[in-house]
C-alpha atoms as a PDB file:
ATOM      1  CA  UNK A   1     -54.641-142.604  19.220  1.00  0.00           C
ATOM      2  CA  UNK A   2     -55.799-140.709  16.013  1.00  0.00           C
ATOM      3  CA  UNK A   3     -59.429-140.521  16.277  1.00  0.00           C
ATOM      4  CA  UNK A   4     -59.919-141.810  13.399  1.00  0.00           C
ATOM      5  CA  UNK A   5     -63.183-140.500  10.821  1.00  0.00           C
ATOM      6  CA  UNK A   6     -63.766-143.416   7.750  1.00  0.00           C
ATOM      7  CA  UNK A   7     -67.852-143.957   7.798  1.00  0.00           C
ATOM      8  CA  UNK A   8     -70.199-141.412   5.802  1.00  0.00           C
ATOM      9  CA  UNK A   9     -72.526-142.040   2.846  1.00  0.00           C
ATOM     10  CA  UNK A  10     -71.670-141.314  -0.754  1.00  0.00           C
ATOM     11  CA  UNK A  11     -72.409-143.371  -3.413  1.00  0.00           C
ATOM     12  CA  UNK A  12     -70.333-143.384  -6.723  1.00  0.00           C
ATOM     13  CA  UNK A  13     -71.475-139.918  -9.148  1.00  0.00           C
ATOM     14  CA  UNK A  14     -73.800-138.647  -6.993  1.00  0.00           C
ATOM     15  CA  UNK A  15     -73.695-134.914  -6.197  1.00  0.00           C
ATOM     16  CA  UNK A  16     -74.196-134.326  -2.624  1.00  0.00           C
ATOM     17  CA  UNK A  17     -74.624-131.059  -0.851  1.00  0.00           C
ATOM     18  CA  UNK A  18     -72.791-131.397   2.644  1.00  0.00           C
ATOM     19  CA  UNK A  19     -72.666-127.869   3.832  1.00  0.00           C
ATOM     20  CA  UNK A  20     -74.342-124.358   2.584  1.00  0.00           C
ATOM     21  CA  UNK A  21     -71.943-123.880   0.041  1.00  0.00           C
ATOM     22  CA  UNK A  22     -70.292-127.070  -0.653  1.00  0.00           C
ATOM     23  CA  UNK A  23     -71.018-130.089  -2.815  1.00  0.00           C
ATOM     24  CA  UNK A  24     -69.353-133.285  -3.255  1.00  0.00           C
ATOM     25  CA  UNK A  25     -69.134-135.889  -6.141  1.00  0.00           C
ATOM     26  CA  UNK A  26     -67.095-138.951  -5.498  1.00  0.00           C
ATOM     27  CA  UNK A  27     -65.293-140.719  -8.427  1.00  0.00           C
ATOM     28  CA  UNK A  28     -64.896-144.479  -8.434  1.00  0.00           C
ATOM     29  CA  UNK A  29     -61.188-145.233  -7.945  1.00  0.00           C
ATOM     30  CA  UNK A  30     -60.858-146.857  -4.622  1.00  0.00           C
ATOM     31  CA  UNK A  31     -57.652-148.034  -3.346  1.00  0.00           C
ATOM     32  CA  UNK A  32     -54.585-148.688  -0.345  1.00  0.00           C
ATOM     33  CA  UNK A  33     -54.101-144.680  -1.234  1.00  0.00           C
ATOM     34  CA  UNK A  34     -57.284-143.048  -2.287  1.00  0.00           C
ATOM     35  CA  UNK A  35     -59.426-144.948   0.275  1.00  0.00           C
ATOM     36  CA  UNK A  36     -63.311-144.927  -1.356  1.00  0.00           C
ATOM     37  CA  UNK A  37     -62.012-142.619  -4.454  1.00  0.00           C
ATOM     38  CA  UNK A  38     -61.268-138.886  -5.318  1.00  0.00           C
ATOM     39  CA  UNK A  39     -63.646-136.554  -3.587  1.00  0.00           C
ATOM     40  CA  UNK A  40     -64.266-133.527  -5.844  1.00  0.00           C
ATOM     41  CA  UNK A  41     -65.721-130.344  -4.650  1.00  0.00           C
ATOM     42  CA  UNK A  42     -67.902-127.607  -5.850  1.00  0.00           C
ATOM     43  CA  UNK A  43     -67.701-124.751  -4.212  1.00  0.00           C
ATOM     44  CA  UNK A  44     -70.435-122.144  -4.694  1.00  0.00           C
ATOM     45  CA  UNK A  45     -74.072-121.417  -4.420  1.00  0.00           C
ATOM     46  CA  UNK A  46     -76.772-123.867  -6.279  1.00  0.00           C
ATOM     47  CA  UNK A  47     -78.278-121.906  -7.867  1.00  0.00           C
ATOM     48  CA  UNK A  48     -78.689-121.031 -12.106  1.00  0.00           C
ATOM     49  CA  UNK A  49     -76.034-118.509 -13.212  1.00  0.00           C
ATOM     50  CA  UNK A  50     -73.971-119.383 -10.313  1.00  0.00           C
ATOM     51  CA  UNK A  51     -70.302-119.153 -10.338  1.00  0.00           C
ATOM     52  CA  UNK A  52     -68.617-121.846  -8.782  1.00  0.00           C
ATOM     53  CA  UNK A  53     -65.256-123.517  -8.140  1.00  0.00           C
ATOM     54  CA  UNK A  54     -63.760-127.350  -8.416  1.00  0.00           C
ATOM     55  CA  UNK A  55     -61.669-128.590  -6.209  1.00  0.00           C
ATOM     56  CA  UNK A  56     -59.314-131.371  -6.951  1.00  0.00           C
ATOM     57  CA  UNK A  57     -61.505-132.845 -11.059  1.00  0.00           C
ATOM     58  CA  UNK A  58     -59.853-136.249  -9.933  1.00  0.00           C
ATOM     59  CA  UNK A  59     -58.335-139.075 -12.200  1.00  0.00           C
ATOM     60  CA  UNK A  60     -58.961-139.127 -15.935  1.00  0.00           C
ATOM     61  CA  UNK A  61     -61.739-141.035 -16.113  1.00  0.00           C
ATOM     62  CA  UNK A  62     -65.190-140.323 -18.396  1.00  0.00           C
ATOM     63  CA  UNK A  63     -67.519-141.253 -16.319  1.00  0.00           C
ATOM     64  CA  UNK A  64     -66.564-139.267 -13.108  1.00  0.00           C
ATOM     65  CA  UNK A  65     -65.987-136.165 -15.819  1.00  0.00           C
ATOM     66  CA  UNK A  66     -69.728-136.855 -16.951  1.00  0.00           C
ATOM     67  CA  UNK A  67     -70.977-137.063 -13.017  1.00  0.00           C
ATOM     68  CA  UNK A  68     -68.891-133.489 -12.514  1.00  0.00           C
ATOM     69  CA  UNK A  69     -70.782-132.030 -15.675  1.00  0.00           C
ATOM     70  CA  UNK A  70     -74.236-132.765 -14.045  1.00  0.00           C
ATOM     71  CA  UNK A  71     -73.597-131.395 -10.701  1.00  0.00           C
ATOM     72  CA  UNK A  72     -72.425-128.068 -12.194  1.00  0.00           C
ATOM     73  CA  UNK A  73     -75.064-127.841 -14.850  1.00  0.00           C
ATOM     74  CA  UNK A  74     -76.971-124.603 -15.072  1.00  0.00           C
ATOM     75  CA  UNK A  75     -73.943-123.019 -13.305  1.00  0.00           C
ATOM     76  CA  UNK A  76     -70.905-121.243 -14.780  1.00  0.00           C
ATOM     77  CA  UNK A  77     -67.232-122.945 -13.463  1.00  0.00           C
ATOM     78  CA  UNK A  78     -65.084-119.710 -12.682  1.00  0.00           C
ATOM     79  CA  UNK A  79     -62.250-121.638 -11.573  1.00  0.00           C
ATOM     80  CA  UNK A  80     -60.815-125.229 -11.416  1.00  0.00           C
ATOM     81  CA  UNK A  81     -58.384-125.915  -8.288  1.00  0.00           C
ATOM     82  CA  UNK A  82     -55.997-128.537  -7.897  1.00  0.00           C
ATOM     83  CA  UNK A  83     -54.671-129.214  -4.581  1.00  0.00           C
ATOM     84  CA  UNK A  84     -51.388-130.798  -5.911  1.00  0.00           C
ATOM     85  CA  UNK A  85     -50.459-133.041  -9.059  1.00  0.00           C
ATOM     86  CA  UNK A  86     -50.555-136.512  -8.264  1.00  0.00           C
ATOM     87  CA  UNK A  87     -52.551-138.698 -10.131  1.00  0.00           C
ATOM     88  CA  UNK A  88     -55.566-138.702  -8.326  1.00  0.00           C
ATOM     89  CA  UNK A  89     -56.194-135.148  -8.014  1.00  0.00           C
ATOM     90  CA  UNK A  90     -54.768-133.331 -11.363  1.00  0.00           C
ATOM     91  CA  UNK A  91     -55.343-135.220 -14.861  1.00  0.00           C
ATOM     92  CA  UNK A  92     -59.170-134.368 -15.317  1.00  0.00           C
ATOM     93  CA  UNK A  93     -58.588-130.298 -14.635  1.00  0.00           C
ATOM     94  CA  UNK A  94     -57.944-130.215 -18.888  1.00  0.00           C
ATOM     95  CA  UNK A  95     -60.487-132.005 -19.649  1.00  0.00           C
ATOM     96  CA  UNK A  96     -63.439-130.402 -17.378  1.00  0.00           C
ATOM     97  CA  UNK A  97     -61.762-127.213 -18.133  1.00  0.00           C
ATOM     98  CA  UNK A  98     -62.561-127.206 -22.031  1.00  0.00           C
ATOM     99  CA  UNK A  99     -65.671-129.010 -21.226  1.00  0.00           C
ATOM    100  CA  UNK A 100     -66.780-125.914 -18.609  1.00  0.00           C
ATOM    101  CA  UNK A 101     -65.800-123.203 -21.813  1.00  0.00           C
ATOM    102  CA  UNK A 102     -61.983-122.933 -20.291  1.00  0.00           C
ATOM    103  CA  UNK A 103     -62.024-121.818 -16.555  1.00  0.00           C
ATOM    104  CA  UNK A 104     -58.562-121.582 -15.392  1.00  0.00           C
ATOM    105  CA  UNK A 105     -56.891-124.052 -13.792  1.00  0.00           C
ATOM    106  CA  UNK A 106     -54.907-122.812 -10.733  1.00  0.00           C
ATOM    107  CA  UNK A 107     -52.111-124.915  -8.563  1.00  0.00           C
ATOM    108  CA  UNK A 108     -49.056-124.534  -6.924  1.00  0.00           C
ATOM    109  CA  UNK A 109     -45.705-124.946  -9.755  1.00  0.00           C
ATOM    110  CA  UNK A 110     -45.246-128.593 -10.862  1.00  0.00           C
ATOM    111  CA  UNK A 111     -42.284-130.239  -9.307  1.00  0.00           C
ATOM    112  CA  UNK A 112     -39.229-130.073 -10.682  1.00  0.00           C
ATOM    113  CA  UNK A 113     -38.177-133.697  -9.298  1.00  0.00           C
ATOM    114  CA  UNK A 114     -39.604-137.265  -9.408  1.00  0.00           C
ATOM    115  CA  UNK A 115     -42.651-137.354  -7.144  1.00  0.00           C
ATOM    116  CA  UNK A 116     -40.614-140.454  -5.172  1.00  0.00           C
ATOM    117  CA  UNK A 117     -37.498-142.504  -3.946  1.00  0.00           C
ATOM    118  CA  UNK A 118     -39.883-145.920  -5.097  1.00  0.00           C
ATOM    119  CA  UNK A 119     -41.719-146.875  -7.923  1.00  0.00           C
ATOM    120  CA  UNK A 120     -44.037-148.977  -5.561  1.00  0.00           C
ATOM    121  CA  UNK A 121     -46.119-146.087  -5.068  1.00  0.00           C
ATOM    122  CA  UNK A 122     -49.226-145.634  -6.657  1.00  0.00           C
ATOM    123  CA  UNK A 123     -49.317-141.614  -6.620  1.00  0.00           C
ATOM    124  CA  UNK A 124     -47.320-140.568  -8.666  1.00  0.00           C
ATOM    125  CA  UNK A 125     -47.042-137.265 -10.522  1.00  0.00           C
ATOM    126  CA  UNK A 126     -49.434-136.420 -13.602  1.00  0.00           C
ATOM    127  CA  UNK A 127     -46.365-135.513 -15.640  1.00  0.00           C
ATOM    128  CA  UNK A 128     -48.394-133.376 -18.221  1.00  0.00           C
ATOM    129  CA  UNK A 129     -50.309-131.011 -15.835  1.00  0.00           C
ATOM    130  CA  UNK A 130     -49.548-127.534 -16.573  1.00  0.00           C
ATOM    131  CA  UNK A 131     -51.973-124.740 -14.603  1.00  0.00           C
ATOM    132  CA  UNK A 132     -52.904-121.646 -16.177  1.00  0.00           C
ATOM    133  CA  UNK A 133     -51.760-119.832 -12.934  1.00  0.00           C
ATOM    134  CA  UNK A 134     -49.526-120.590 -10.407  1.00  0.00           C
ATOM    135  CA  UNK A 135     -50.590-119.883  -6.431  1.00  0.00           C
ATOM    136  CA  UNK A 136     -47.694-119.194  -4.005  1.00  0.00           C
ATOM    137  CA  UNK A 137     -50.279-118.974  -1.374  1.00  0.00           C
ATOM    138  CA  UNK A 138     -52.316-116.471   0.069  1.00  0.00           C
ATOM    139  CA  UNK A 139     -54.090-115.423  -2.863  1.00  0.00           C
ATOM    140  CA  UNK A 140     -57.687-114.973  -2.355  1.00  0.00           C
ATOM    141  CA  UNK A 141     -59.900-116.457  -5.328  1.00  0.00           C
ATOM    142  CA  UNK A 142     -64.122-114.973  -5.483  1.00  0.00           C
ATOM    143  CA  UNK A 143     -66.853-115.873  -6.342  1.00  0.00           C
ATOM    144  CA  UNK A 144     -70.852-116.048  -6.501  1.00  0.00           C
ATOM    145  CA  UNK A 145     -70.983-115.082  -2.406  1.00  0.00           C
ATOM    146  CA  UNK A 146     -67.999-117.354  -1.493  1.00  0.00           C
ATOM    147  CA  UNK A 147     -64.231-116.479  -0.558  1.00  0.00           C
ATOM    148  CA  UNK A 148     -61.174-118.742  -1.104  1.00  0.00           C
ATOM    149  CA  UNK A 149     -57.451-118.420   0.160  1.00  0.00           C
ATOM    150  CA  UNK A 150     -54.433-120.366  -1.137  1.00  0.00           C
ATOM    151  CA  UNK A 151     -52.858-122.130   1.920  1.00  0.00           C
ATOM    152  CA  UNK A 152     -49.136-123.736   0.942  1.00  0.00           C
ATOM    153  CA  UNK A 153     -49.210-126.836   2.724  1.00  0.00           C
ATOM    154  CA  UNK A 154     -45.936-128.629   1.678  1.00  0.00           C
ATOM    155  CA  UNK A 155     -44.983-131.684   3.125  1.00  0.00           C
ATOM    156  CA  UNK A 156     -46.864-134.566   1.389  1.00  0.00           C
ATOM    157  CA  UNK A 157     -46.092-132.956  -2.040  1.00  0.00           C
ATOM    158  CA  UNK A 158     -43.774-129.575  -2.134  1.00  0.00           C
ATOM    159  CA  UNK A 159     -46.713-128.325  -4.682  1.00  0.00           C
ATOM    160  CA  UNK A 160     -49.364-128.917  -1.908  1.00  0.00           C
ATOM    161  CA  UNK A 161     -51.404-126.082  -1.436  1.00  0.00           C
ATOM    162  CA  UNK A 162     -54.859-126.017   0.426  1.00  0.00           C
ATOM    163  CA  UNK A 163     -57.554-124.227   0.253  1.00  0.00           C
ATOM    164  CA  UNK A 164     -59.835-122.223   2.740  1.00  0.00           C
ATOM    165  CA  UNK A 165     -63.032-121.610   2.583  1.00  0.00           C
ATOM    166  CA  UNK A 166     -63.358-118.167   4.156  1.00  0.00           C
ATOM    167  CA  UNK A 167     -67.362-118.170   4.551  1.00  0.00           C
ATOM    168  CA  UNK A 168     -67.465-121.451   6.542  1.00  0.00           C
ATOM    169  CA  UNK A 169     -64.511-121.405   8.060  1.00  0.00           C
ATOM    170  CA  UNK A 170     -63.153-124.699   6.741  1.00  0.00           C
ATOM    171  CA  UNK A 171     -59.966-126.056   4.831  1.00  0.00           C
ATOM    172  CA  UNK A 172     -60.125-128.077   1.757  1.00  0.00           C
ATOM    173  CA  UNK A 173     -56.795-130.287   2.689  1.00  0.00           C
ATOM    174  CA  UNK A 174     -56.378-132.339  -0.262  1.00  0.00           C
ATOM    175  CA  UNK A 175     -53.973-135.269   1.501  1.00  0.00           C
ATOM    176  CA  UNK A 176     -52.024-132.861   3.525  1.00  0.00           C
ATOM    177  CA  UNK A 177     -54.990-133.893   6.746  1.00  0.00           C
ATOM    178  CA  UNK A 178     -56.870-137.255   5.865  1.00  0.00           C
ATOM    179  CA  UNK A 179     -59.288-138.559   8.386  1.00  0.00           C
ATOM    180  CA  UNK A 180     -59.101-142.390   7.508  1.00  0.00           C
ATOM    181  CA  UNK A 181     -55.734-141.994   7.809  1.00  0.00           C
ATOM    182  CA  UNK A 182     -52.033-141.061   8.339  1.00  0.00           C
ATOM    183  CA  UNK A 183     -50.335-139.078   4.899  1.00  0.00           C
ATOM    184  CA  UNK A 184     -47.591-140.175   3.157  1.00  0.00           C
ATOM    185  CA  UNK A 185     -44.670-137.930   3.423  1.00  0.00           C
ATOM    186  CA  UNK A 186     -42.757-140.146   0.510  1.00  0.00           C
ATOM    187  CA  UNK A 187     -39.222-138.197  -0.406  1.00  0.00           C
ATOM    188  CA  UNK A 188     -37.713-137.069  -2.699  1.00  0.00           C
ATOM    189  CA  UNK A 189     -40.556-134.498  -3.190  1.00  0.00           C
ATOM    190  CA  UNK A 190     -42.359-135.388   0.240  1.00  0.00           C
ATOM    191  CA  UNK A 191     -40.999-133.613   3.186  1.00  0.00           C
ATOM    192  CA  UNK A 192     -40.924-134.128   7.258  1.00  0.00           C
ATOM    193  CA  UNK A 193     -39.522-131.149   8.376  1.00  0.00           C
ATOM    194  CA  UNK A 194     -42.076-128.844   5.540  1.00  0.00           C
ATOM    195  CA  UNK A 195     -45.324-131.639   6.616  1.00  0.00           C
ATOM    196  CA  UNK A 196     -44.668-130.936  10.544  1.00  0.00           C
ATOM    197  CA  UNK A 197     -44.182-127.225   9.663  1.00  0.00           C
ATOM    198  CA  UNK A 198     -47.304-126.800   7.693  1.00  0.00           C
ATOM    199  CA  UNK A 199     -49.712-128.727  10.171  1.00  0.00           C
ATOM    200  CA  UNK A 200     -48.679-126.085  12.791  1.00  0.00           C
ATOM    201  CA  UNK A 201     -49.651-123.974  10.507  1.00  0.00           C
ATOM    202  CA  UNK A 202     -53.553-125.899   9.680  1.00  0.00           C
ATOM    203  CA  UNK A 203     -53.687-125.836  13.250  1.00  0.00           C
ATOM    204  CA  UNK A 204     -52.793-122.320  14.529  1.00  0.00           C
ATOM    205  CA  UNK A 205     -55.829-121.250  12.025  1.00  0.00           C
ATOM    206  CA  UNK A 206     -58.363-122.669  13.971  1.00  0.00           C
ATOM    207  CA  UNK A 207     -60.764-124.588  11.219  1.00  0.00           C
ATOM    208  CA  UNK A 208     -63.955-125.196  12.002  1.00  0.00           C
ATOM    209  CA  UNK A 209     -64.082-128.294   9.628  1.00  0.00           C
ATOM    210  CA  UNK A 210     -61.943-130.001   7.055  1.00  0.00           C
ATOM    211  CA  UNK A 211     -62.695-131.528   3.809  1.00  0.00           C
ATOM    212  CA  UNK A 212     -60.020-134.300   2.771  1.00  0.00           C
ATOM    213  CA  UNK A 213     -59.891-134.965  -0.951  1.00  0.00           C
ATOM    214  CA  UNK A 214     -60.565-138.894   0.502  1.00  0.00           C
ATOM    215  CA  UNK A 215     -63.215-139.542   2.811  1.00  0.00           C
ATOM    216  CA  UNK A 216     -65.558-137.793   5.604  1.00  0.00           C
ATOM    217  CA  UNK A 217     -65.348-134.458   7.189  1.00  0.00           C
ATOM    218  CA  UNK A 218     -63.336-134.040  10.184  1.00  0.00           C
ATOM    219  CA  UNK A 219     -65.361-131.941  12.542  1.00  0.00           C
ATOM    220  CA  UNK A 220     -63.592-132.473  15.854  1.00  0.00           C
ATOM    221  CA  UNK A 221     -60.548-130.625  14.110  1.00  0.00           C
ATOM    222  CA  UNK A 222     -58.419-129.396  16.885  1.00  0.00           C
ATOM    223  CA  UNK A 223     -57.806-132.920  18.695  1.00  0.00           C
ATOM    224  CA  UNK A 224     -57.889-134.865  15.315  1.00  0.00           C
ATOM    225  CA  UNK A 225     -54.891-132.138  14.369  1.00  0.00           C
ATOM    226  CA  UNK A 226     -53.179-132.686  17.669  1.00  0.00           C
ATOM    227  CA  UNK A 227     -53.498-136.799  17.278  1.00  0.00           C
ATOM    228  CA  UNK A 228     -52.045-136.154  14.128  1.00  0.00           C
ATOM    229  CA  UNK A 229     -48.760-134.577  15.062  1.00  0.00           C
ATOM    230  CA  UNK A 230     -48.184-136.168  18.561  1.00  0.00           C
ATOM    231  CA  UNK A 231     -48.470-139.415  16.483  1.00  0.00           C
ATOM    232  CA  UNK A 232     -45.608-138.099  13.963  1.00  0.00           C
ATOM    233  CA  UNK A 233     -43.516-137.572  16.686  1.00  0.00           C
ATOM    234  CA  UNK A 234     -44.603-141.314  18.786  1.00  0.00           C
ATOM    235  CA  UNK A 235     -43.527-142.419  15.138  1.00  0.00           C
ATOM    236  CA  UNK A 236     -39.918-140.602  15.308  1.00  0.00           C
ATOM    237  CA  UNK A 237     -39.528-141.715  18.738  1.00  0.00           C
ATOM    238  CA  UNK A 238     -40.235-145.032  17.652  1.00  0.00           C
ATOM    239  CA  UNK A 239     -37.628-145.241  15.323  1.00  0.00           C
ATOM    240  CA  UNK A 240     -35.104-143.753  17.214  1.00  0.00           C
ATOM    241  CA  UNK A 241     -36.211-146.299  19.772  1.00  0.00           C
ATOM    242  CA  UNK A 242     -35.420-148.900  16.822  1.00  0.00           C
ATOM    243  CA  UNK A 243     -32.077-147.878  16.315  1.00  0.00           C
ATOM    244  CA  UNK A 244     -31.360-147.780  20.134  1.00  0.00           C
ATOM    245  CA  UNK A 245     -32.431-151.307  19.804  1.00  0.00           C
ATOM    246  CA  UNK A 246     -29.577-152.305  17.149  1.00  0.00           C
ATOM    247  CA  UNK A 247     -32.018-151.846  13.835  1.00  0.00           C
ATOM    248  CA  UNK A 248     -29.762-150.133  11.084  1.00  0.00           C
ATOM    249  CA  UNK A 249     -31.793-149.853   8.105  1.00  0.00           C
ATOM    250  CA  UNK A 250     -35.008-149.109   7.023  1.00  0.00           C
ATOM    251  CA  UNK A 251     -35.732-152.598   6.368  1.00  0.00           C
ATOM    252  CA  UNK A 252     -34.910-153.542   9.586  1.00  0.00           C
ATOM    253  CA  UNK A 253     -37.153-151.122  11.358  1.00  0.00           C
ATOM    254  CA  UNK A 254     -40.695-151.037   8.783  1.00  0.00           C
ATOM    255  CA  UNK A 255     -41.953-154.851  10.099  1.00  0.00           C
ATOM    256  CA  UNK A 256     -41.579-153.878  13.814  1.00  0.00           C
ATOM    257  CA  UNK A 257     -42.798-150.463  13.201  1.00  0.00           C
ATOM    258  CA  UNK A 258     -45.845-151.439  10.574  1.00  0.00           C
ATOM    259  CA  UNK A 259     -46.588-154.749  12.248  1.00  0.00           C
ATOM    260  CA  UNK A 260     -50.382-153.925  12.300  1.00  0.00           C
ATOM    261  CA  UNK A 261     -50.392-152.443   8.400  1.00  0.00           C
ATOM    262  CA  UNK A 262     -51.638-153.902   5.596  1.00  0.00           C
ATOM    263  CA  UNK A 263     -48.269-154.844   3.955  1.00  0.00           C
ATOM    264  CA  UNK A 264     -49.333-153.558   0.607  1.00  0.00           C
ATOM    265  CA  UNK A 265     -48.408-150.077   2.567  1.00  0.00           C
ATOM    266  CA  UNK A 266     -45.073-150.995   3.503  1.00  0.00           C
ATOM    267  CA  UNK A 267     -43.832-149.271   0.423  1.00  0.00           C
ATOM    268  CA  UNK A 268     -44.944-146.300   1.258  1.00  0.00           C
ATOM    269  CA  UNK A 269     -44.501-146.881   5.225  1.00  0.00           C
ATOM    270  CA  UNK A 270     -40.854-146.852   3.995  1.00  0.00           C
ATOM    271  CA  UNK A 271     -40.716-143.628   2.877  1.00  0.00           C
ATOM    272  CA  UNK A 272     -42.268-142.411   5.648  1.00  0.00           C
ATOM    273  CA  UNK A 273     -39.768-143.945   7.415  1.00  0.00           C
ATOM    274  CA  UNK A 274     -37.306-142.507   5.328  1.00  0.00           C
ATOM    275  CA  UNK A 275     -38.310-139.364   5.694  1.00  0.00           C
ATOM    276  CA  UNK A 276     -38.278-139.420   9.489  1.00  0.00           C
ATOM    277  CA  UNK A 277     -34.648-140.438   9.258  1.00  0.00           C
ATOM    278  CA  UNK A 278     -33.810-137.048   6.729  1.00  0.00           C
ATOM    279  CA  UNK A 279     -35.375-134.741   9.522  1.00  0.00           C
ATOM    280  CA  UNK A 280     -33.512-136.397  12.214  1.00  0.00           C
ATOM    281  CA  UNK A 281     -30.152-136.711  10.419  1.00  0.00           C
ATOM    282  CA  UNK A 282     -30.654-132.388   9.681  1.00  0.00           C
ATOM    283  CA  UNK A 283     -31.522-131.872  12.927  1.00  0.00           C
ATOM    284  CA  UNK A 284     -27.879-133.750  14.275  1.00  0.00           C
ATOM    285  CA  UNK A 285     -29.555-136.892  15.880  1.00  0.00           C
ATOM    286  CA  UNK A 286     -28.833-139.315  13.662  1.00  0.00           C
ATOM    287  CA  UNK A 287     -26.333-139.956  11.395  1.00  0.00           C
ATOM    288  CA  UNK A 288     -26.134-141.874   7.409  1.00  0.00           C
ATOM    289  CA  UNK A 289     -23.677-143.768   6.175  1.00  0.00           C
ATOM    290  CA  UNK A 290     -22.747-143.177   3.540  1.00  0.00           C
ATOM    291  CA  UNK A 291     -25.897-140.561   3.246  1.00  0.00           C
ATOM    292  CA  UNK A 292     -30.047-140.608   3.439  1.00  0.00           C
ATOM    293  CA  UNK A 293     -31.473-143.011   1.594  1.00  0.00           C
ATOM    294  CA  UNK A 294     -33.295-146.523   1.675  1.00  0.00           C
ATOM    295  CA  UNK A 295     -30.340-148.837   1.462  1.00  0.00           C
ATOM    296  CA  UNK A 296     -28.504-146.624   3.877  1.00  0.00           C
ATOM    297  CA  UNK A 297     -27.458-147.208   7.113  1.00  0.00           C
ATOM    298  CA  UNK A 298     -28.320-145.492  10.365  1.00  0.00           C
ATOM    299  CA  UNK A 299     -26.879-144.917  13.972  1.00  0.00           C
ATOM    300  CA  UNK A 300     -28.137-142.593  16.767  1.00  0.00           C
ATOM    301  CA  UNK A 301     -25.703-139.768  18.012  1.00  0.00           C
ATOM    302  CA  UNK A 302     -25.281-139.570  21.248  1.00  0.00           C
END
């Protein structure tokens, strides 16, 4: 079982310091995807003159732009990061960029493809996001006493880069590593194989803490990682368990598997599904007629 972090206090606007050099200011979009809303992050000292960095401006909306404006007032915003460009995390970088005096904006390259295989998703791509400088991770951004490195985390998106927090020893992991809850891996854009991959990676570095985009901390980071890939795999097995069964779509296998979801998250449980299926038909354990997709059908090899 994933041990599962969802309770901390925030309230709506409000600038909270939750380690030396982090702050947080939560914007009010709640939902199935974005659990209580956007966390933003300012990353730096409090103090005037300060140079600081933002993490992930949020959704365009005026009053979260307002709340970010307050908690960095007195301090000078040296750069705006954006963990990857879905809707929830990207559109306000423009806007709190001009309103800063035009800190640069930096993210991993746009995708070149729709974001995903449904439009019953609600994060989708924010089309008109263009950063001033594109990270291919491993890049080390400075600041007022405070150290950041560019960590490509594909998987979730292919843009999805994190971000580490060298003086505390703790990742900023956007929705690569949630701890309310499982991440979508939603093809075309989302990836098994690249998501499996990259939390090898997260965990190999040995984090100290990490800092979802939505919701608490995770402190206990090595089992919460571990939880989080053994129950990938329980999910793979699972479906290959399905298909031993007689189940031959992805329809077929999402009630059985998703039984205990709310079903406004079957959409998305599909593509998840889905992208199981693409990592087990590369790897020669499964097989598509006529070829991956979500009206395809599917057969274990033997």
């Amino acid at each position: 079982m994933i041990p599962y972090v969802r309770q901390f206090d925030f309230t709506y606007g409000r600038r909270d310091q939750v380690s030396p050099l982090i702050q947080r200011v939560i914007a009010d979009n709640p939902g199935p995807f974005t659990f209580t809303g956007t966390g933003t992050y300012i990353v730096g000292r409090d103090m005037p003159g300060a140079r600081v960095a933002v993490i992930d401006p949020g959704p365009e909306d005026e009053a979260h732009l307002h709340a970010l404006l307050r908690a960095v007032k007195g301090r000078t915003v040296s750069h705006i990061l954006v963990t990857h460009t879905h809707r929830d995390h990207a559109p306000l970088s423009r806007a709190l960029a001009e309103a800063v005096g035009g800190a640069p904006i930096l993210a991993a390259r746009p995708p070149a493809q729709a974001t995903h295989a449904s439009t019953a998703m609600d994060e989708e791509d924010d089309d008109a996001f263009a950063p001033d400088v594109i990270l291919m991770g491993g890049e080390m951004i400075e600041g007022d006493g405070w150290t950041i490195e560019a960590l490509a985390t594909p998987g979730h998106a292919s843009n999805h880069m994190a971000f580490v927090l060298r003086d505390e020893n703790a990742l900023f992991s956007g929705d690569h590593v949630m701890g309310w809850s499982t991440t979508v891996v939603a093809p075309p854009d989302g990836d098994m194989t690249a998501y499996m991959d990259s939390l090898e990676r997260v965990l190999a570095r040995g984090f100290s803490t990490i800092w979802p985009t939505h919701g608490p901390a995770i402190t206990q980071v090595a089992p919460f990682l571990k939880a989080y890939r053994d129950h990938r795999l329980e999910r793979e097995a699972q479906i290959c368990a399905r298909l031993a069964a007689g189940d031959e779509t992805i329809a077929d296998m999402v009630p059985a598997l998703y039984a205990a979801v709310d079903q406004r998250l079957w959409p998305a449980a599909s593509l998840s599904v889905l992208s199981h299926l693409i990592k087990l038909v590369k790897e020669g354990r499964v097989s598509a007629d006529p070829e991956p997709a979500m009206t395809a059908r599917y057969r274990l090899i033997d």
